[in-house]
C-alpha atoms as a PDB file:
ATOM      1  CA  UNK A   1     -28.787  77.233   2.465  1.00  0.00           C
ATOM      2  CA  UNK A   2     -31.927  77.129   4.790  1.00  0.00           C
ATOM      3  CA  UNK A   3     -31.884  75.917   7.946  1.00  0.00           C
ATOM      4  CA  UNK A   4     -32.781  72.789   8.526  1.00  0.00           C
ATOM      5  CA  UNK A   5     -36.537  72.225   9.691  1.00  0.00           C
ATOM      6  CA  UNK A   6     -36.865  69.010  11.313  1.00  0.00           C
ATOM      7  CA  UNK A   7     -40.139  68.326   9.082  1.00  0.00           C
ATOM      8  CA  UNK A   8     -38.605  68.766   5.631  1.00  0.00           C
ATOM      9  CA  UNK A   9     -38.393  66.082   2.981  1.00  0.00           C
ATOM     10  CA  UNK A  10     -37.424  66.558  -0.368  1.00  0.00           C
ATOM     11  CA  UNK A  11     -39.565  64.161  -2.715  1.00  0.00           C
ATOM     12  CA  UNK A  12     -37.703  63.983  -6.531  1.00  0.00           C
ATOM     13  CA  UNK A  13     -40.031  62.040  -8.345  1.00  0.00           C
ATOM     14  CA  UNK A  14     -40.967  62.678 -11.811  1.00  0.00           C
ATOM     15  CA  UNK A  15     -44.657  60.808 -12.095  1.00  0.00           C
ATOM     16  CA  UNK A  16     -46.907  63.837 -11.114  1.00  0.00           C
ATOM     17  CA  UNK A  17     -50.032  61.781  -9.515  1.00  0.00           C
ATOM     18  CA  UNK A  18     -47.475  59.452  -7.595  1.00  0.00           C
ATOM     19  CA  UNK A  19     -45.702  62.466  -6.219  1.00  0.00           C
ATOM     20  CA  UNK A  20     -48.671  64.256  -5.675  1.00  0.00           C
ATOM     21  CA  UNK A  21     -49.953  60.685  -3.644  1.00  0.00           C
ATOM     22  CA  UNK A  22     -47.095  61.047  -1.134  1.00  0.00           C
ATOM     23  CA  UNK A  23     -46.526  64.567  -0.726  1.00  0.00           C
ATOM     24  CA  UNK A  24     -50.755  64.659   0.638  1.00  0.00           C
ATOM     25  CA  UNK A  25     -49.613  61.657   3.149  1.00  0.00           C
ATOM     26  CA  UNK A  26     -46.641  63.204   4.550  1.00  0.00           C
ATOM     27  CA  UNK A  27     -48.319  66.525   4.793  1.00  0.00           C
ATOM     28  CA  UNK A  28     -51.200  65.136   6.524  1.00  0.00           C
ATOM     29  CA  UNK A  29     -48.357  63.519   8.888  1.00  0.00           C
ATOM     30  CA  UNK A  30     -47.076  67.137   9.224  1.00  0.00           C
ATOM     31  CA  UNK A  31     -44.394  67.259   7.092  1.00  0.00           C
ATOM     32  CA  UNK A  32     -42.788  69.909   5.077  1.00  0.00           C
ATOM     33  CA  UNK A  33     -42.129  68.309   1.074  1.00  0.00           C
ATOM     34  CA  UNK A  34     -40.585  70.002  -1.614  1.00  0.00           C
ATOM     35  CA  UNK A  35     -40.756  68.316  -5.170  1.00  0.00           C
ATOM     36  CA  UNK A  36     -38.660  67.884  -7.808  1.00  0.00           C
ATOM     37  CA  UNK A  37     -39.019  66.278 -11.044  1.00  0.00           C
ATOM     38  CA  UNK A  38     -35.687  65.354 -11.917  1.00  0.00           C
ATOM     39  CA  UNK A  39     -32.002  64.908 -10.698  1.00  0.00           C
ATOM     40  CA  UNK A  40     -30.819  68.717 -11.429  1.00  0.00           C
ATOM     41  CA  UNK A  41     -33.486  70.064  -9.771  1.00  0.00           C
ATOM     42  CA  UNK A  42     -33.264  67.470  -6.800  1.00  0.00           C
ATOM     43  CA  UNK A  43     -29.803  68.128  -5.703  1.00  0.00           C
ATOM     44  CA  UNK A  44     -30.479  71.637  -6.106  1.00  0.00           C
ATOM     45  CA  UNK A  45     -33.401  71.514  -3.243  1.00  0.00           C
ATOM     46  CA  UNK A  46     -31.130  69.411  -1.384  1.00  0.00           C
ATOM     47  CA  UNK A  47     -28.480  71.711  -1.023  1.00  0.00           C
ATOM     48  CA  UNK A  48     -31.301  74.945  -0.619  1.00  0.00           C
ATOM     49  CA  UNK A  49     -33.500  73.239   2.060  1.00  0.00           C
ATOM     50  CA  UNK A  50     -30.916  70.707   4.034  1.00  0.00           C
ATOM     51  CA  UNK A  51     -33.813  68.026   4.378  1.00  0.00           C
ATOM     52  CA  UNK A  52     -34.261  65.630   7.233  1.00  0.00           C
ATOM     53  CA  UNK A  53     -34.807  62.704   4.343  1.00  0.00           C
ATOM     54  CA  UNK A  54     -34.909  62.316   1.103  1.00  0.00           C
ATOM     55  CA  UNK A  55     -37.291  60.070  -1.220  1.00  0.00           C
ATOM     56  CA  UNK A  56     -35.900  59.151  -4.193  1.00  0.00           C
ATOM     57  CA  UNK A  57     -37.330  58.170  -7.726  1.00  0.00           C
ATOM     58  CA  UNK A  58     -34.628  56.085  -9.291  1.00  0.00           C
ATOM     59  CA  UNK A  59     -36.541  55.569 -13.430  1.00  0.00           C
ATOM     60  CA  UNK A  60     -35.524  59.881 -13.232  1.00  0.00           C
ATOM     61  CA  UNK A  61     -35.827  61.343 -17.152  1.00  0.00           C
ATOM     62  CA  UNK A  62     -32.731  62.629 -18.212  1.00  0.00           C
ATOM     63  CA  UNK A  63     -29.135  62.485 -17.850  1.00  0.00           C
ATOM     64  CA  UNK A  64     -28.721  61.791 -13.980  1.00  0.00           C
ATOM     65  CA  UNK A  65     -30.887  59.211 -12.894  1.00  0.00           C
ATOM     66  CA  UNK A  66     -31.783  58.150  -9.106  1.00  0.00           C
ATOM     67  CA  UNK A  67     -28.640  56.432  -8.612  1.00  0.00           C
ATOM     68  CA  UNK A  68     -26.919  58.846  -9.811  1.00  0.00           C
ATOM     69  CA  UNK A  69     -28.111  61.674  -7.573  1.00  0.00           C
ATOM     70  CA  UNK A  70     -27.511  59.290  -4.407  1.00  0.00           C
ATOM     71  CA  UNK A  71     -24.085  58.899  -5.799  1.00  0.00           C
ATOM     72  CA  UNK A  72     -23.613  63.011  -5.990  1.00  0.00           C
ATOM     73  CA  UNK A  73     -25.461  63.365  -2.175  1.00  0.00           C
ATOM     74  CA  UNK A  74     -23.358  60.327  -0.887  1.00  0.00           C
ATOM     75  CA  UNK A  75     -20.515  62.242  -2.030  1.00  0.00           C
ATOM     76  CA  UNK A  76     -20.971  65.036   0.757  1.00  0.00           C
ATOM     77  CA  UNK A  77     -24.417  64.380   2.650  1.00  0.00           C
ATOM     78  CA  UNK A  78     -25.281  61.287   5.200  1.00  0.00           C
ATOM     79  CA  UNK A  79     -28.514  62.398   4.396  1.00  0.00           C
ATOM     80  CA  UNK A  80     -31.093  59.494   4.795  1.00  0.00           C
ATOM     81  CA  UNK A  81     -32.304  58.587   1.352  1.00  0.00           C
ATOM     82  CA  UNK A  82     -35.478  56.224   0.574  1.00  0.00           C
ATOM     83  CA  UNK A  83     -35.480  55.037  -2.948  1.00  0.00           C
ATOM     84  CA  UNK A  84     -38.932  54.427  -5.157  1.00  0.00           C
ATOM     85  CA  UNK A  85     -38.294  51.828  -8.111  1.00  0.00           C
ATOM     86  CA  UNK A  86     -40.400  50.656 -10.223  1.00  0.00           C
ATOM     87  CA  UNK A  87     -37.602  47.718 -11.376  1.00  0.00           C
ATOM     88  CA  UNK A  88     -38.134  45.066  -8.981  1.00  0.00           C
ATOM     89  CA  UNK A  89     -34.824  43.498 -10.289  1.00  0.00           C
ATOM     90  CA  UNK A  90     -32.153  42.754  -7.066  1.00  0.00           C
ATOM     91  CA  UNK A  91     -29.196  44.258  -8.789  1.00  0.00           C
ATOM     92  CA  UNK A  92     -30.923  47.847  -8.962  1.00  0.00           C
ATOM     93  CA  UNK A  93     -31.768  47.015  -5.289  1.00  0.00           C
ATOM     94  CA  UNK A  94     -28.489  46.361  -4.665  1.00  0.00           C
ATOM     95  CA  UNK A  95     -26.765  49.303  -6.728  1.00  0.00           C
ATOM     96  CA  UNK A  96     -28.979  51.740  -4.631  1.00  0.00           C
ATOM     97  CA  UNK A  97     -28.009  50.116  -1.081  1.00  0.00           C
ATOM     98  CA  UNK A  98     -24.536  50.266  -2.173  1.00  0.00           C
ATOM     99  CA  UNK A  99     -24.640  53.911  -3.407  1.00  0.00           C
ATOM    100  CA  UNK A 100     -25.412  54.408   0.403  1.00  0.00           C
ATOM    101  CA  UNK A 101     -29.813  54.268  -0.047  1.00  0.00           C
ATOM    102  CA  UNK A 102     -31.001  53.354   3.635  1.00  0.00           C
ATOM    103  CA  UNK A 103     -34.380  51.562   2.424  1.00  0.00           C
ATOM    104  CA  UNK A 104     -36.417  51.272  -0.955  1.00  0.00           C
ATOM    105  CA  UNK A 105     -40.031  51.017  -1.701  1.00  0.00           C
ATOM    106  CA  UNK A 106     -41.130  48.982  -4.970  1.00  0.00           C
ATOM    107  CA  UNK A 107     -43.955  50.501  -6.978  1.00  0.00           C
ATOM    108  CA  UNK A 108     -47.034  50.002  -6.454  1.00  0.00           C
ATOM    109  CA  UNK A 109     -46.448  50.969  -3.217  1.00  0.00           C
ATOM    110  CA  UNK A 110     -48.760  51.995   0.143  1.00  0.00           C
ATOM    111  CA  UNK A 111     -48.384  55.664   0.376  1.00  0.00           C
ATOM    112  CA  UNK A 112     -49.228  54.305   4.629  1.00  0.00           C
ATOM    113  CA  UNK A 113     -46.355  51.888   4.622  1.00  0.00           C
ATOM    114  CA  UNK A 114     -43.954  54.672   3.007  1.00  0.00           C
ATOM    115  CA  UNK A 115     -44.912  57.480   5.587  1.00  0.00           C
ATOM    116  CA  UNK A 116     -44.269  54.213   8.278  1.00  0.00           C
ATOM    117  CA  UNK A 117     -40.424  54.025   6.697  1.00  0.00           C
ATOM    118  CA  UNK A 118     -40.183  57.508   7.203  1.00  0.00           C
ATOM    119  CA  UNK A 119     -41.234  58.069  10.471  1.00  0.00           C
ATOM    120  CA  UNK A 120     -38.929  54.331  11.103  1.00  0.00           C
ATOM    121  CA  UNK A 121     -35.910  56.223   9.535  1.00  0.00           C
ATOM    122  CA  UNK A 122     -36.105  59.527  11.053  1.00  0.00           C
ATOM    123  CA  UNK A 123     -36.852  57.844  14.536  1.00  0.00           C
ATOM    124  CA  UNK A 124     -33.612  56.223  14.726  1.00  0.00           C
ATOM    125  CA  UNK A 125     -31.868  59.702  13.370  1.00  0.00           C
ATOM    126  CA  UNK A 126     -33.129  61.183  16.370  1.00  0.00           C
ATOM    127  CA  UNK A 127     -29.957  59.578  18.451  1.00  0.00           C
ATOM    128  CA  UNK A 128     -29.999  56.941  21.620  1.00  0.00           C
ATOM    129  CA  UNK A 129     -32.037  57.212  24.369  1.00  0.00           C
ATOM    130  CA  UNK A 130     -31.249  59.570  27.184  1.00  0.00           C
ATOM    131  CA  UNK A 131     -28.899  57.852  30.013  1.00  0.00           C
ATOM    132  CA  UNK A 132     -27.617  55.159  27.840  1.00  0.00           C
ATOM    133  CA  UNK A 133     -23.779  55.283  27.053  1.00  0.00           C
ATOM    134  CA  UNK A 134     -23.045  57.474  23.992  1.00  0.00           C
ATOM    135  CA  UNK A 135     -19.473  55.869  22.814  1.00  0.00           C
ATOM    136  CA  UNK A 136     -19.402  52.140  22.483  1.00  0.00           C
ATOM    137  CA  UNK A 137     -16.263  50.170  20.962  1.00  0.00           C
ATOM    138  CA  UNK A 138     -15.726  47.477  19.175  1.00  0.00           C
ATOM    139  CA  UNK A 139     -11.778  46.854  17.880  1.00  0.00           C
ATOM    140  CA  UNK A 140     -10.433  49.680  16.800  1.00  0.00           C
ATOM    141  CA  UNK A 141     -14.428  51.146  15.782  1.00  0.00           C
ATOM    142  CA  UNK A 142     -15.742  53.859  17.966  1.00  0.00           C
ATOM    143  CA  UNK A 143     -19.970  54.233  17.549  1.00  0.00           C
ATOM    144  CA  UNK A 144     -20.702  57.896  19.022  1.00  0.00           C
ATOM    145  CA  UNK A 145     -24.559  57.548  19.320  1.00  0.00           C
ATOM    146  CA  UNK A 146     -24.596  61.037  20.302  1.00  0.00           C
ATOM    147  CA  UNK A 147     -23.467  62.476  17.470  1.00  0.00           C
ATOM    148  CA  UNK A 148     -24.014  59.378  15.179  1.00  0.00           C
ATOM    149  CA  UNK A 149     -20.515  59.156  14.129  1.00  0.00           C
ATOM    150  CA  UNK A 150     -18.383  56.668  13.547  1.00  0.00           C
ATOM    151  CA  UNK A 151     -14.459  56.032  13.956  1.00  0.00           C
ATOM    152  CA  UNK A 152     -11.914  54.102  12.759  1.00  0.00           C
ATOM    153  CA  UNK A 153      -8.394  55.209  15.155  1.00  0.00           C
ATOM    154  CA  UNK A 154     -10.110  58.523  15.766  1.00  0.00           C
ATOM    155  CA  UNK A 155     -10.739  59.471  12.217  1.00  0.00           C
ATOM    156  CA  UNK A 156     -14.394  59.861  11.348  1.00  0.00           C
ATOM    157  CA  UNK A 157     -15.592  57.661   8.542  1.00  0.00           C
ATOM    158  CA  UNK A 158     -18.877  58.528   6.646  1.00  0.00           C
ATOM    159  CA  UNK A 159     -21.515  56.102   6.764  1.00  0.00           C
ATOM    160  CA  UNK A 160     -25.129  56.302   5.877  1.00  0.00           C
ATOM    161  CA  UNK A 161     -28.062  56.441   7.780  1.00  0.00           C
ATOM    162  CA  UNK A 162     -28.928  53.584   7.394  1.00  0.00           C
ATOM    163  CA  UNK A 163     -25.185  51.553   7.732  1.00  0.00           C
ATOM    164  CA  UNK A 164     -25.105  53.889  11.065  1.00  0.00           C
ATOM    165  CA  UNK A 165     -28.170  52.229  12.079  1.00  0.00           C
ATOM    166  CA  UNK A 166     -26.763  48.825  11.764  1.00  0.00           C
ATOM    167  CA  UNK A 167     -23.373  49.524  12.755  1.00  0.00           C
ATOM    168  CA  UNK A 168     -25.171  50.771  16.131  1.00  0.00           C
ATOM    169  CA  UNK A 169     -27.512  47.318  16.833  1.00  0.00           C
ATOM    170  CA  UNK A 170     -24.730  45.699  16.296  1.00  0.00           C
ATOM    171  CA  UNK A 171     -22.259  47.568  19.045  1.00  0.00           C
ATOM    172  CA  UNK A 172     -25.587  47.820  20.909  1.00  0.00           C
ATOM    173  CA  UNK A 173     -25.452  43.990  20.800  1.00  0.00           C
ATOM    174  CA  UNK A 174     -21.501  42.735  20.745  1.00  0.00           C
ATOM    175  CA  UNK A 175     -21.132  39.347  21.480  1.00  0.00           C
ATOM    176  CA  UNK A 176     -24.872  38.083  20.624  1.00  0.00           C
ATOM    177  CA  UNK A 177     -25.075  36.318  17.334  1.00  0.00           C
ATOM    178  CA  UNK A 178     -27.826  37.871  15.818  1.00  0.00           C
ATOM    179  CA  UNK A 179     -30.178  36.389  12.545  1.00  0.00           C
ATOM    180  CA  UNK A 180     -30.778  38.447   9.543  1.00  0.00           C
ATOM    181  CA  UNK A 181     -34.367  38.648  10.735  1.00  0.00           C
ATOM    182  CA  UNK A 182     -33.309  40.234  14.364  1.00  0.00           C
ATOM    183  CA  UNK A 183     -31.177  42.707  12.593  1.00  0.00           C
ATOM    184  CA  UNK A 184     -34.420  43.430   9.941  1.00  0.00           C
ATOM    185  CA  UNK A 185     -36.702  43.944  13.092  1.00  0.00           C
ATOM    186  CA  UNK A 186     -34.183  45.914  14.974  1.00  0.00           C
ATOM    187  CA  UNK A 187     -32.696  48.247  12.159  1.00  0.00           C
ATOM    188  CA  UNK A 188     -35.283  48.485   9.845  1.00  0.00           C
ATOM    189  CA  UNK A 189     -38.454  47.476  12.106  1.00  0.00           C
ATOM    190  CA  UNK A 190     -41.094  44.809  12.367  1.00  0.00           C
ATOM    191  CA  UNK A 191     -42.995  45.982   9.891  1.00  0.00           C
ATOM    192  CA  UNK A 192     -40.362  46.072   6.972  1.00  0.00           C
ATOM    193  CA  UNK A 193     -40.819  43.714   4.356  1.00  0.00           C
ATOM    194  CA  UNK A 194     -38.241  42.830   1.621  1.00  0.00           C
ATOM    195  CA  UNK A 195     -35.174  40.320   1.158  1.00  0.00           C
ATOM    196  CA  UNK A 196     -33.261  39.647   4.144  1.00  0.00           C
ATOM    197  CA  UNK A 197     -29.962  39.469   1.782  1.00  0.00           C
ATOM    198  CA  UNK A 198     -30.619  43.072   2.324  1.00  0.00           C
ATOM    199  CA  UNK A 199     -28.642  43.049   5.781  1.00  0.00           C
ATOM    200  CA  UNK A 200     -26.089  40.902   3.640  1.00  0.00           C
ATOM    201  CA  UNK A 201     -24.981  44.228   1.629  1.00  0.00           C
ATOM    202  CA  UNK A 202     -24.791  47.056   4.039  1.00  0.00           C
ATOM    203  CA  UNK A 203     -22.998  44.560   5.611  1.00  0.00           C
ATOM    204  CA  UNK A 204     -20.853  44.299   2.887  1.00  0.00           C
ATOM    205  CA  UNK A 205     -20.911  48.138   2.947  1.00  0.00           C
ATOM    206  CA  UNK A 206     -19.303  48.423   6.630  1.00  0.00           C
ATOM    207  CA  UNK A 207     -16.699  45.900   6.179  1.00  0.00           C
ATOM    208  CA  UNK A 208     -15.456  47.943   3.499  1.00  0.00           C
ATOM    209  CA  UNK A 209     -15.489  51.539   5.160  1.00  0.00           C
ATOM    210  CA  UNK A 210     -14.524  50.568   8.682  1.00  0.00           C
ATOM    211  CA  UNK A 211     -11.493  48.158   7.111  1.00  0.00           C
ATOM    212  CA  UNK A 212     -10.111  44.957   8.838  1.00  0.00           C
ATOM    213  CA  UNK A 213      -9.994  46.527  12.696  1.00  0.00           C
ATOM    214  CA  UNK A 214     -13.858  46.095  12.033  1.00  0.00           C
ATOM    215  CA  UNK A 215     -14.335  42.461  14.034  1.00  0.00           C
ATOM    216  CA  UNK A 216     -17.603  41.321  12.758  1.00  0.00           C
ATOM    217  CA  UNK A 217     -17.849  37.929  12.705  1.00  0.00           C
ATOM    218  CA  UNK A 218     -19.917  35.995  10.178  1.00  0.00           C
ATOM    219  CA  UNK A 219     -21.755  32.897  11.556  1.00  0.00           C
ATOM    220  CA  UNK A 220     -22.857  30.553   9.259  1.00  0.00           C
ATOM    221  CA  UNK A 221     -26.569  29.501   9.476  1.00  0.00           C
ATOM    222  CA  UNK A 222     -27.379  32.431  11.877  1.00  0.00           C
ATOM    223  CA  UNK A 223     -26.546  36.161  10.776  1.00  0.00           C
ATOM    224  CA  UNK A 224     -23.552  38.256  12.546  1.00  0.00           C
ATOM    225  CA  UNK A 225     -21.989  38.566  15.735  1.00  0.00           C
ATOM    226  CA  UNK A 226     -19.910  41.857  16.863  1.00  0.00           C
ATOM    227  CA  UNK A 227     -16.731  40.816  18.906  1.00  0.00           C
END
């Protein structure tokens, strides 16, 4: 395997002038892209160039479609992934934040806006600012910001990117009740636009990795709060 360059994204997408579209943006951004054209030949960039991010065509042509290559990289990467659909459908929206996807784009999409997500993404991988304290806790959770881990009675648990991301606001924030639109702005950025229900499943997501020592608190009308 390659090292990893800090630049690289691998771009599996299977429309040639759409993947074409975005690799020109994010190599006028200064970005390294590789392409693929389906799910084989995806995870086997993956694993040769150890990408920063991955963007993610889920309508792939044959046997393993988008969901099921985040499925194979969730299964040993926390690589971020960004997912392209062209089904604007919420359960595919859902299935892919589920699978461990840390944002989506619907086609037709802004090539601007995606470059945007992936500088958003890639910004928050880059770990917390210098000086601020790198372990917080919440119940039995540890949130190492250094090394973006997380831990449930010492043991690591695997999270993605973007379930890190939120996990972190959230410890960031303990005790605040926060909306689903603060947590939008703050995780994903002021310039996201989709559902808010989207908080709602990673949500869902953390509960279920980080168990019942996990004391996030649901308040009704508002959002979250993180005793």
């Amino acid at each position: 395997m390659a090292g990893s360059d800090p630049t690289t994204i691998v771009l599996i997408e299977d429309d040639p002038n759409i993947a074409d579209l975005v690799d020109l943006y994010l190599r006028n951004d200064g970005y390294r892209v590789y392409q693929a054209n389906n799910g084989e030949a995806g995870l086997a960039l993956v694993r040769d160039r150890a990408p920063k991010l991955v963007i993610l065509d889920v309508g792939l042509p044959g046997q393993l479609d988008g969901l099921g290559v985040c499925r194979e990289l969730r299964g040993h990467s926390d690589v971020p992934i960004i997912m392209l659909t062209a089904r604007d459908g919420e359960v595919d929206r859902v299935l892919g934040l589920e699978m461990g996807a840390d944002d989506y784009v619907t086609k037709p999409f802004s090539p601007r806006e995606l470059v945007a997500r992936v500088k958003a993404i890639l910004r928050r991988a880059d770990g917390p600012t210098r000086g601020a304290p790198t372990v917080l806790a919440a119940g039995e959770v540890e949130v190492d910001l250094g090394r973006r881990e997380a831990r449930v009675g010492g043991d690591p648990v695997a999270l993605a990117a973007r379930e890190f991301d939120l996990l972190a606001y959230l410890a960031e924030n303990r005790g605040l009740a926060l909306s689903r639109r603060q947590l939008l702005d703050g995780v994903w950025g002021l310039d996201w636009i989709g559902d808010e229900r989207t908080v709602d499943v990673h949500v869902r997501q953390l509960r279920k990795k980080l168990g019942d020592g996990f004391p996030l608190s649901t308040v009704w009308g508002v959002g979250y709060r993180l005793d």
